[in-house]
N, C-alpha and C. Protein backbone atom coordinates (compact mmCIF):
# COMPACT_ATOMS: atom_id res chain seq x y z
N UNK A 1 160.40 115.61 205.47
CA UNK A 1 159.64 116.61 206.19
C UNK A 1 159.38 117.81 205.27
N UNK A 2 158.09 118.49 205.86
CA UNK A 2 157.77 119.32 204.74
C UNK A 2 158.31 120.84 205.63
N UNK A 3 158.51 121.99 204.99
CA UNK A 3 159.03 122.98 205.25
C UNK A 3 157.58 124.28 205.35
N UNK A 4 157.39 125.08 205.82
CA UNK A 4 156.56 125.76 206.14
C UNK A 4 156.69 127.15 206.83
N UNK A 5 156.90 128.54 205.69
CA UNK A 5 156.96 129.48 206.67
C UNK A 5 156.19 130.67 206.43
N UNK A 6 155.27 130.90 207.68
CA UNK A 6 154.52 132.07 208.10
C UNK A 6 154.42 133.11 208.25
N UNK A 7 153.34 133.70 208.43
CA UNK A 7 154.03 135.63 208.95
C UNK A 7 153.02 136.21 208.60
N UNK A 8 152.37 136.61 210.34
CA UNK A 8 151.57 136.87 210.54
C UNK A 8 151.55 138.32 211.34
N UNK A 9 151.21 139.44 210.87
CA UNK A 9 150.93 140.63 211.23
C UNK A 9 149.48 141.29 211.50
N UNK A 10 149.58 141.47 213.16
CA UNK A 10 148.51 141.68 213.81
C UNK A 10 148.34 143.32 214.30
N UNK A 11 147.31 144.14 213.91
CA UNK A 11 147.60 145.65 214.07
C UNK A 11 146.18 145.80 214.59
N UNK A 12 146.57 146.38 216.16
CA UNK A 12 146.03 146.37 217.24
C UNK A 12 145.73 147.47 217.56
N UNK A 13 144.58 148.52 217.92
CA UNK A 13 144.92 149.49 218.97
C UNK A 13 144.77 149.26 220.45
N UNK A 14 145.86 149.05 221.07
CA UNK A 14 146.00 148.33 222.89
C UNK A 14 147.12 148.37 222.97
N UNK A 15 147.23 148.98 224.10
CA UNK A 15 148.84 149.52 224.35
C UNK A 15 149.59 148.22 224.29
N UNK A 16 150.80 148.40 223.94
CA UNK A 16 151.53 147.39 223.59
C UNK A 16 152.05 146.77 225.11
N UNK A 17 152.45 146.79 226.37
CA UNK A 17 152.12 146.50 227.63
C UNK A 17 151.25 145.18 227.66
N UNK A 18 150.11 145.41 227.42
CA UNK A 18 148.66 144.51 227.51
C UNK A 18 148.52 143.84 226.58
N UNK A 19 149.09 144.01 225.28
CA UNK A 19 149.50 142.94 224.23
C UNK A 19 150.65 141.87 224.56
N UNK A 20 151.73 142.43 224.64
CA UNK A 20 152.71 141.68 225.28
C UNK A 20 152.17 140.69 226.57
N UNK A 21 151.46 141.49 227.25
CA UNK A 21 151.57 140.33 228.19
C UNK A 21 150.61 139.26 228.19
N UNK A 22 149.33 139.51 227.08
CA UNK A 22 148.51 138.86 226.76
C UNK A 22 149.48 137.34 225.90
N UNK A 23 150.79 137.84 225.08
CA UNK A 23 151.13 136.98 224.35
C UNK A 23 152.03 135.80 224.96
N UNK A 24 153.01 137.03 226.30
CA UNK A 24 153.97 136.20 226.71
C UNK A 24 153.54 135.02 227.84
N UNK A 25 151.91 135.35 228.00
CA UNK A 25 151.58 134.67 229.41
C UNK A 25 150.69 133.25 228.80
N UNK A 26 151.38 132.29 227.72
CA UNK A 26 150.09 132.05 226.50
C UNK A 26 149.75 130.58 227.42
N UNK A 27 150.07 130.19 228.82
CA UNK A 27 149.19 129.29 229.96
C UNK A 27 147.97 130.21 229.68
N UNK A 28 147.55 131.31 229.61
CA UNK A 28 146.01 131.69 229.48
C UNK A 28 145.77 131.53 228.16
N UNK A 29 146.30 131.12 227.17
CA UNK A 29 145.63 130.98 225.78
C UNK A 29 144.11 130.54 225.51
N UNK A 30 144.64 129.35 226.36
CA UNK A 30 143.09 128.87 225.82
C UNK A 30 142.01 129.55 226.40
N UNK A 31 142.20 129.91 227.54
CA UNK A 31 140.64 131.13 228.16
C UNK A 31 140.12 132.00 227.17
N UNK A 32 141.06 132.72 226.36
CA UNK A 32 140.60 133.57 224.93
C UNK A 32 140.91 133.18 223.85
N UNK A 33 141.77 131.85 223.35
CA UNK A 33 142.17 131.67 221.94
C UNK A 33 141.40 130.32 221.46
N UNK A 34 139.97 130.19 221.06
CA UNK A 34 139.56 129.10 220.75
C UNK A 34 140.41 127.94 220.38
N UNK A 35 141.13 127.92 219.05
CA UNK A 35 141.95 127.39 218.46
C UNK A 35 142.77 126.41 219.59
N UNK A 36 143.19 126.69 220.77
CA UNK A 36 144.14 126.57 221.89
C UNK A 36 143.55 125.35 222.36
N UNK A 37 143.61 124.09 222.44
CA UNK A 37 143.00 123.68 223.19
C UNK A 37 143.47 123.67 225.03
N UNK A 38 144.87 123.30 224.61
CA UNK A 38 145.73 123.20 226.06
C UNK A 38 147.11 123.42 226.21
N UNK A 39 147.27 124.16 227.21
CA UNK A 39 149.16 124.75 227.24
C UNK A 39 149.14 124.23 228.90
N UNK A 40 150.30 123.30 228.53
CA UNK A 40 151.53 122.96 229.73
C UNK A 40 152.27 123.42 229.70
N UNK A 41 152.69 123.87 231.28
CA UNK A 41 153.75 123.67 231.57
C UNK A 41 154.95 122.91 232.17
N UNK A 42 156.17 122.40 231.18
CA UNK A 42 156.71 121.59 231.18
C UNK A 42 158.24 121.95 232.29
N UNK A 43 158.43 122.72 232.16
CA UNK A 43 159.85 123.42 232.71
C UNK A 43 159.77 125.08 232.48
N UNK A 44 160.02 125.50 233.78
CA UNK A 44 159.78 126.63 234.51
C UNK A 44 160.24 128.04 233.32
N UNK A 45 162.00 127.49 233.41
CA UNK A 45 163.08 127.98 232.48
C UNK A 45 163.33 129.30 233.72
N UNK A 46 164.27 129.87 233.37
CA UNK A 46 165.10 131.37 234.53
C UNK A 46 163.63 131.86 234.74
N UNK A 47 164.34 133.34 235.77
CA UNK A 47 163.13 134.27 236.20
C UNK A 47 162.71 135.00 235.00
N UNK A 48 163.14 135.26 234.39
CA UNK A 48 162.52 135.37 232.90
C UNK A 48 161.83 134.83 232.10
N UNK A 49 161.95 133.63 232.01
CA UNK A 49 161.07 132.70 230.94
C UNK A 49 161.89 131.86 230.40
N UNK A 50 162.73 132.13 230.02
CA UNK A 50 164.33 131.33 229.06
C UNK A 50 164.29 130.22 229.54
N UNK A 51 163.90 129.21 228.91
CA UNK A 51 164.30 127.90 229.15
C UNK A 51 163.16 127.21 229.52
N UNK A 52 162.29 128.55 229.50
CA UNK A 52 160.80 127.39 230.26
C UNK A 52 160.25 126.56 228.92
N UNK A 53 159.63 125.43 229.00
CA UNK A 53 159.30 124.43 227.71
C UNK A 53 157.46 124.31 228.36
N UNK A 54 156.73 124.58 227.41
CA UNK A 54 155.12 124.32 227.31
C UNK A 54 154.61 123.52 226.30
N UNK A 55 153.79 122.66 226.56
CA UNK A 55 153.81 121.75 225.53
C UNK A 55 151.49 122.20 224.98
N UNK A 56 151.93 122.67 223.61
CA UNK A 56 150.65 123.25 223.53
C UNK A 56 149.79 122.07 222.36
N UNK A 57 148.43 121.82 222.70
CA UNK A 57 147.41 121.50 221.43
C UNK A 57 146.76 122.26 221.03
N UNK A 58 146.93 122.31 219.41
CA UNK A 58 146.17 123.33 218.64
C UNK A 58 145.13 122.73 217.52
N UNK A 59 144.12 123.27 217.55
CA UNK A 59 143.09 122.45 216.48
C UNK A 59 142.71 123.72 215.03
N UNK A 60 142.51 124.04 214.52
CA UNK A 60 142.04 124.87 213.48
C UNK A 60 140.63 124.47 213.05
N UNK A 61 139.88 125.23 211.77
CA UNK A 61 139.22 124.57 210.95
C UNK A 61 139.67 123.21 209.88
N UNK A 62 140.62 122.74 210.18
CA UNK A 62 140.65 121.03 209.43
C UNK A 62 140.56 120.23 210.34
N UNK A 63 139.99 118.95 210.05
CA UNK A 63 139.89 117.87 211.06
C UNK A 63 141.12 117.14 211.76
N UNK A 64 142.70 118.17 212.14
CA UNK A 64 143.10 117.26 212.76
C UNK A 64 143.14 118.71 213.87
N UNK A 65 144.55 117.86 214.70
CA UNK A 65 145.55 118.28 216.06
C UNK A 65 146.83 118.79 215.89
N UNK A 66 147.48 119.40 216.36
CA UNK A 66 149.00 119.66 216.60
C UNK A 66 148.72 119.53 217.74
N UNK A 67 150.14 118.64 218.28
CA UNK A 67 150.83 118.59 219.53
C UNK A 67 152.37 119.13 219.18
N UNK A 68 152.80 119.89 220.64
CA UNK A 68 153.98 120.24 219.60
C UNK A 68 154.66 121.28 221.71
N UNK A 69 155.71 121.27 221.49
CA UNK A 69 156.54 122.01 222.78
C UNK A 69 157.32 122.94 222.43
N UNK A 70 157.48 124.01 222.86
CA UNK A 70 158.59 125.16 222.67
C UNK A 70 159.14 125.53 223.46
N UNK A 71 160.37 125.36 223.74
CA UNK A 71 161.12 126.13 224.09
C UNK A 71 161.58 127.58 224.35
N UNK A 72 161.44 128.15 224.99
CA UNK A 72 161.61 129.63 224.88
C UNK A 72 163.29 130.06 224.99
N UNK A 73 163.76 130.47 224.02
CA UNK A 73 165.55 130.59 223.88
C UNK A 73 165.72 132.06 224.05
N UNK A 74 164.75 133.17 224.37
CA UNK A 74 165.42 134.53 224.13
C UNK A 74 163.81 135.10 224.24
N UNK A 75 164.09 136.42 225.08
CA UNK A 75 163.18 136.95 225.46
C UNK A 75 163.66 138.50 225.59
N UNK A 76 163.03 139.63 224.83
CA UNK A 76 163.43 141.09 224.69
C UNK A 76 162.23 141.75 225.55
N UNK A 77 162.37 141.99 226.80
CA UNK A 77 160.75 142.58 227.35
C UNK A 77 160.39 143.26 226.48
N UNK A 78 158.97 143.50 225.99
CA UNK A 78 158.08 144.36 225.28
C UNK A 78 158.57 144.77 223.72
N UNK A 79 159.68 143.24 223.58
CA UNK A 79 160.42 143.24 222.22
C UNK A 79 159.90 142.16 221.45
N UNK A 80 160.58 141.27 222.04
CA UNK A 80 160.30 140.00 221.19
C UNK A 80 160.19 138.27 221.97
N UNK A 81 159.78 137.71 221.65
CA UNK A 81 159.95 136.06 222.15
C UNK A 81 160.01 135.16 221.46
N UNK A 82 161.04 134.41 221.48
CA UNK A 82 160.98 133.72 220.20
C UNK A 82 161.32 131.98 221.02
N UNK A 83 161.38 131.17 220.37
CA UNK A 83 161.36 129.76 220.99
C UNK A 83 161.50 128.61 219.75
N UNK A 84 162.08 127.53 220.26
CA UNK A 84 162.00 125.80 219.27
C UNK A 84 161.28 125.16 219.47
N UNK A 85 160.40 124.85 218.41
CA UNK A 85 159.53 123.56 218.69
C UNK A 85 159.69 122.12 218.37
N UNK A 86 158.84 121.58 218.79
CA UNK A 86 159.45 120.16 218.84
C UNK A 86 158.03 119.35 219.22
N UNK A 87 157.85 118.26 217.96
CA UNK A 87 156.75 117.63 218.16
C UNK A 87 156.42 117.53 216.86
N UNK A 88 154.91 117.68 216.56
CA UNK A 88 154.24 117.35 215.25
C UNK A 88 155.47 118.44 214.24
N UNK A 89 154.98 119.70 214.79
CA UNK A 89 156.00 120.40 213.87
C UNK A 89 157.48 120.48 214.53
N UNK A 90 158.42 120.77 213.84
CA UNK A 90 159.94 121.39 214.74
C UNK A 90 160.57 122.49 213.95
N UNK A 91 160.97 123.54 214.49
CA UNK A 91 161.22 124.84 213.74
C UNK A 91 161.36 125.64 214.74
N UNK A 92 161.14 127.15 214.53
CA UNK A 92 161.31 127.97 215.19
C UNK A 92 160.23 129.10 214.83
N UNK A 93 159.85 130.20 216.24
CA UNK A 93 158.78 130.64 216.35
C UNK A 93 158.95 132.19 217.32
N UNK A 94 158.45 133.40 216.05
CA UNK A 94 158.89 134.09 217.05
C UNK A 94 157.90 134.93 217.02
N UNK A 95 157.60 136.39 217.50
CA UNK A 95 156.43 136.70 218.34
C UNK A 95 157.71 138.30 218.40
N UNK A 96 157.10 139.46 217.54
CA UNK A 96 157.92 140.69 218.32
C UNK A 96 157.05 141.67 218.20
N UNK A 97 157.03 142.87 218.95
CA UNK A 97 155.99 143.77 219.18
C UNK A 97 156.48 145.09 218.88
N UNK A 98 155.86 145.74 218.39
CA UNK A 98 156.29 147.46 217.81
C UNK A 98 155.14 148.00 218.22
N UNK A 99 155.05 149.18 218.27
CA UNK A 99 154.17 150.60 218.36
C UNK A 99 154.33 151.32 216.67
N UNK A 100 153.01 151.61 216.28
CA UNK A 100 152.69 153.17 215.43
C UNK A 100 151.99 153.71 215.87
N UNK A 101 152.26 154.76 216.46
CA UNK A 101 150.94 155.82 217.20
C UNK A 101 150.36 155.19 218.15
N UNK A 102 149.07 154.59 217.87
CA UNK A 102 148.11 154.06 218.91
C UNK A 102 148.40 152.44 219.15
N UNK A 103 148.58 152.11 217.76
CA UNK A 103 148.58 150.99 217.27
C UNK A 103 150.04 149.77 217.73
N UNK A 104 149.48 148.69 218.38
CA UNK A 104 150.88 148.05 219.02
C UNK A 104 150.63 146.77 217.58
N UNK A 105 151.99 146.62 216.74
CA UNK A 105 151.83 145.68 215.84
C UNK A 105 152.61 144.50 216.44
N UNK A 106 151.83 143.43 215.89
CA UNK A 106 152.37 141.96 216.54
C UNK A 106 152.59 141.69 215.39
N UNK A 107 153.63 140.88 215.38
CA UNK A 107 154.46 139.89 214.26
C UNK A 107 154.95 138.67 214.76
N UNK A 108 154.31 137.87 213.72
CA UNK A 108 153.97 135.94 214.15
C UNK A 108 155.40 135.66 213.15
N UNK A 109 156.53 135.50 213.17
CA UNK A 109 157.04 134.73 212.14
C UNK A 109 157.38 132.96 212.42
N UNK A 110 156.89 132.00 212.06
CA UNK A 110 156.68 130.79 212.07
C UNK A 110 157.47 129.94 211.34
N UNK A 111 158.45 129.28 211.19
CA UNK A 111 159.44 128.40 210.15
C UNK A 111 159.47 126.95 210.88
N UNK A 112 158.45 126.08 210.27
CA UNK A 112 158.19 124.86 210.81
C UNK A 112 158.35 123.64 209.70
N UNK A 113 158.89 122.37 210.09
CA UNK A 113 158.88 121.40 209.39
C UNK A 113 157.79 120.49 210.02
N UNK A 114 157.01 119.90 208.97
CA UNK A 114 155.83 119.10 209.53
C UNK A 114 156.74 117.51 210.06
N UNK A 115 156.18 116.62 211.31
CA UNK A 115 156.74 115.50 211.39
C UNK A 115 155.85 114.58 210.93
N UNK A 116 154.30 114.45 211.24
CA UNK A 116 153.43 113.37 211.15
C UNK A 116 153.28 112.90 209.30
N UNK A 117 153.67 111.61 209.19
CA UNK A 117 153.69 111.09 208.01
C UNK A 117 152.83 111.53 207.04
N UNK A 118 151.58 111.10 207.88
CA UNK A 118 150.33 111.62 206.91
C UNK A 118 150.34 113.01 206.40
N UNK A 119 150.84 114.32 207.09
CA UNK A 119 150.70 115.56 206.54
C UNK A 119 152.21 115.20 205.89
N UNK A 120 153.23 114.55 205.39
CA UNK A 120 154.16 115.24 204.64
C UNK A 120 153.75 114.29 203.44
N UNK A 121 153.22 113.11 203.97
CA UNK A 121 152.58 112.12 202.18
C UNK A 121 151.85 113.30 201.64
N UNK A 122 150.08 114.03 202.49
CA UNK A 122 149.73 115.01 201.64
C UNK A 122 150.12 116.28 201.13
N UNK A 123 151.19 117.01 201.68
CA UNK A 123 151.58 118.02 201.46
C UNK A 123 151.46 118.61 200.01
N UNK A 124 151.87 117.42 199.23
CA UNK A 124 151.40 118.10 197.55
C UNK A 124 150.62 118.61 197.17
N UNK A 125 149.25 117.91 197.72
CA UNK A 125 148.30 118.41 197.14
C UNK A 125 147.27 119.58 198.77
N UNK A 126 148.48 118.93 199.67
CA UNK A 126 147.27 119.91 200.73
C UNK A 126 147.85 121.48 201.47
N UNK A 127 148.92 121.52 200.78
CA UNK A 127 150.18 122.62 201.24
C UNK A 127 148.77 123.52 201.32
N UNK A 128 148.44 123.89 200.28
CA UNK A 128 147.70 125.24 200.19
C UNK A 128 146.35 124.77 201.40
N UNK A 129 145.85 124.22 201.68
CA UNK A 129 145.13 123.57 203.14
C UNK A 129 145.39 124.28 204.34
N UNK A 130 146.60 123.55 204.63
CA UNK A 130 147.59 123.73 205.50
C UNK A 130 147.74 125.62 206.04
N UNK A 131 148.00 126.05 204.94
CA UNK A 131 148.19 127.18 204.84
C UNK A 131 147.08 128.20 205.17
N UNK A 132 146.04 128.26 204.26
CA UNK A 132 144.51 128.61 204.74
C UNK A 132 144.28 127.99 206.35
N UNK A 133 144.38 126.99 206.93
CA UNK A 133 144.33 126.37 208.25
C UNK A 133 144.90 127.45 209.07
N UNK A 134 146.17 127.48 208.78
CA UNK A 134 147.27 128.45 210.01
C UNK A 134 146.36 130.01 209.68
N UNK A 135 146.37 130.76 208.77
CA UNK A 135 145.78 131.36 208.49
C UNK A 135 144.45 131.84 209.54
N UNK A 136 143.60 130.94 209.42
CA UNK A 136 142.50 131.02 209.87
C UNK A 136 142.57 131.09 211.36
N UNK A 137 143.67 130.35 211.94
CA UNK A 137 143.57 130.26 213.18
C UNK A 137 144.55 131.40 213.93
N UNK A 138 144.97 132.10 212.69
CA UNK A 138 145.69 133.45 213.13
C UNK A 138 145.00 134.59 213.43
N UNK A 139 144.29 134.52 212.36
CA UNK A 139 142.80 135.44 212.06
C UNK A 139 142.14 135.47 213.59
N UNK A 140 141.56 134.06 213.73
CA UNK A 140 140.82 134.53 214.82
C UNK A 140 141.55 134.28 216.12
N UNK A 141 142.56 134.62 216.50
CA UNK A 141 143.85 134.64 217.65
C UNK A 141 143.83 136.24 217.72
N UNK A 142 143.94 136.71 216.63
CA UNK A 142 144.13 138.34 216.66
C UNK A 142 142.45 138.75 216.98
N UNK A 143 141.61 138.53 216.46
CA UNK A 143 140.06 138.62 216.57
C UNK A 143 139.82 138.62 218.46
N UNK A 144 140.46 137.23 218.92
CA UNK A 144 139.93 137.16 220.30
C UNK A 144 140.55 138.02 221.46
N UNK A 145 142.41 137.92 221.21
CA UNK A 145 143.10 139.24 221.30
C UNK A 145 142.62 140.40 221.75
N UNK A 146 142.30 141.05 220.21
CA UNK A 146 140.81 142.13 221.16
C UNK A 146 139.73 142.31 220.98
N UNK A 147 138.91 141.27 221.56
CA UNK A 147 137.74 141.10 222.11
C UNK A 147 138.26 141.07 223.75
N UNK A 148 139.53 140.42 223.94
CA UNK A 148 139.80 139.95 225.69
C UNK A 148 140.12 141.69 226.00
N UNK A 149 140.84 142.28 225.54
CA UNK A 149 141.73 143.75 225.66
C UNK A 149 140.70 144.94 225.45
N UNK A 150 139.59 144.63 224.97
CA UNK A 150 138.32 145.12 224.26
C UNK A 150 139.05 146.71 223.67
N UNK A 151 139.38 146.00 222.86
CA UNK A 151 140.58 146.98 221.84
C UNK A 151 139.59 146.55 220.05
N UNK A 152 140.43 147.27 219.10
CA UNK A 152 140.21 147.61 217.79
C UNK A 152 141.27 146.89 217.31
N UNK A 153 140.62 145.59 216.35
CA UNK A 153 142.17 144.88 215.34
C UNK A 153 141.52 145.88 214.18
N UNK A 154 142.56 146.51 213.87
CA UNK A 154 142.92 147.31 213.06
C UNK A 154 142.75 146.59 211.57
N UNK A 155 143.41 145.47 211.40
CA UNK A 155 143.92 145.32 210.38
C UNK A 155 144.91 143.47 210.60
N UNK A 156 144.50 142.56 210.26
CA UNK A 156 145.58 141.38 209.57
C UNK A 156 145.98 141.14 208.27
N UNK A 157 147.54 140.74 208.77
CA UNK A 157 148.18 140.57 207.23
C UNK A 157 149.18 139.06 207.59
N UNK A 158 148.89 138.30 206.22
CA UNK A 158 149.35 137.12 206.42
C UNK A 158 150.46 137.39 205.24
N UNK A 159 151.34 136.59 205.41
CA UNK A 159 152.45 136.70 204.23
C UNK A 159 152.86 135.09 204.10
């Protein structure tokens, strides 16, 4: 399996409230996140979220799919959410929110191992693919973000 990690910083002006809940509620993904094709829900998890499992498809600019489920293990209101996945990729995935001034910053950190054969045979030569892919579909996640919030992206930073 191939190893893969992300980090994605999204700088928003929209109160962090309406960010958060844009992120934690992501059964509406696909209404604003092209990329999204479809989010289940698999298991409820507490009155919180903890434990609930959604099983999401994601497409990018390359010609395939992710299928893939997370788990939600820990939830900080208007802090952080983080969760395990399990499926094409398996890793862990977290999501935390800060304020500067106006500005509510989102932070994607992503640590995934690929499962499907075919992406870990190409990985040699398609890592950097792969990468531009997630990328792109971060880009325009933060783009639709606020267009839905009809807010100002400030600013993306991929690491």
């Amino acid at each position: 399996m191939e190893e893969y990690r992300f980090v994605t910083v999204w700088y928003i002006e929209a109160p962090l409230e309406a960010v958060c809940e844009a992120i934690c509620h992501s059964l509406n993904w696909p209404q604003w996140w092209r990329n999204v094709e479809s989010v289940e829900e698999l298991a409820p998890g507490d009155a919180q979220g903890v434990g609930s499992v959604r099983r999401y498809i994601w497409r990018g600019r390359l010609p395939y799919r992710l299928t893939f489920d997370i788990c939600v293990i820990h939830i900080e209101p208007l802090a952080a959410i983080e969760g395990i996945a399990s499926g094409d990729v398996e890793g862990k995935g977290r999501w935390s929110f800060t304020t500067e001034g106006v500005m509510t910053v989102v932070r994607y950190e992503w640590q995934v191992r690929t499962t499907p054969v075919w992406m870990n045979l190409l990985a040699l030569f398609a890592r950097p693919f792969f990468r531009w892919n997630h990328d792109a579909v971060m880009q325009q996640g933060g783009e639709a973000l606020a267009r839905m919030l009809n807010a100002r992206l400030v600013e993306i930073a991929h690491y």
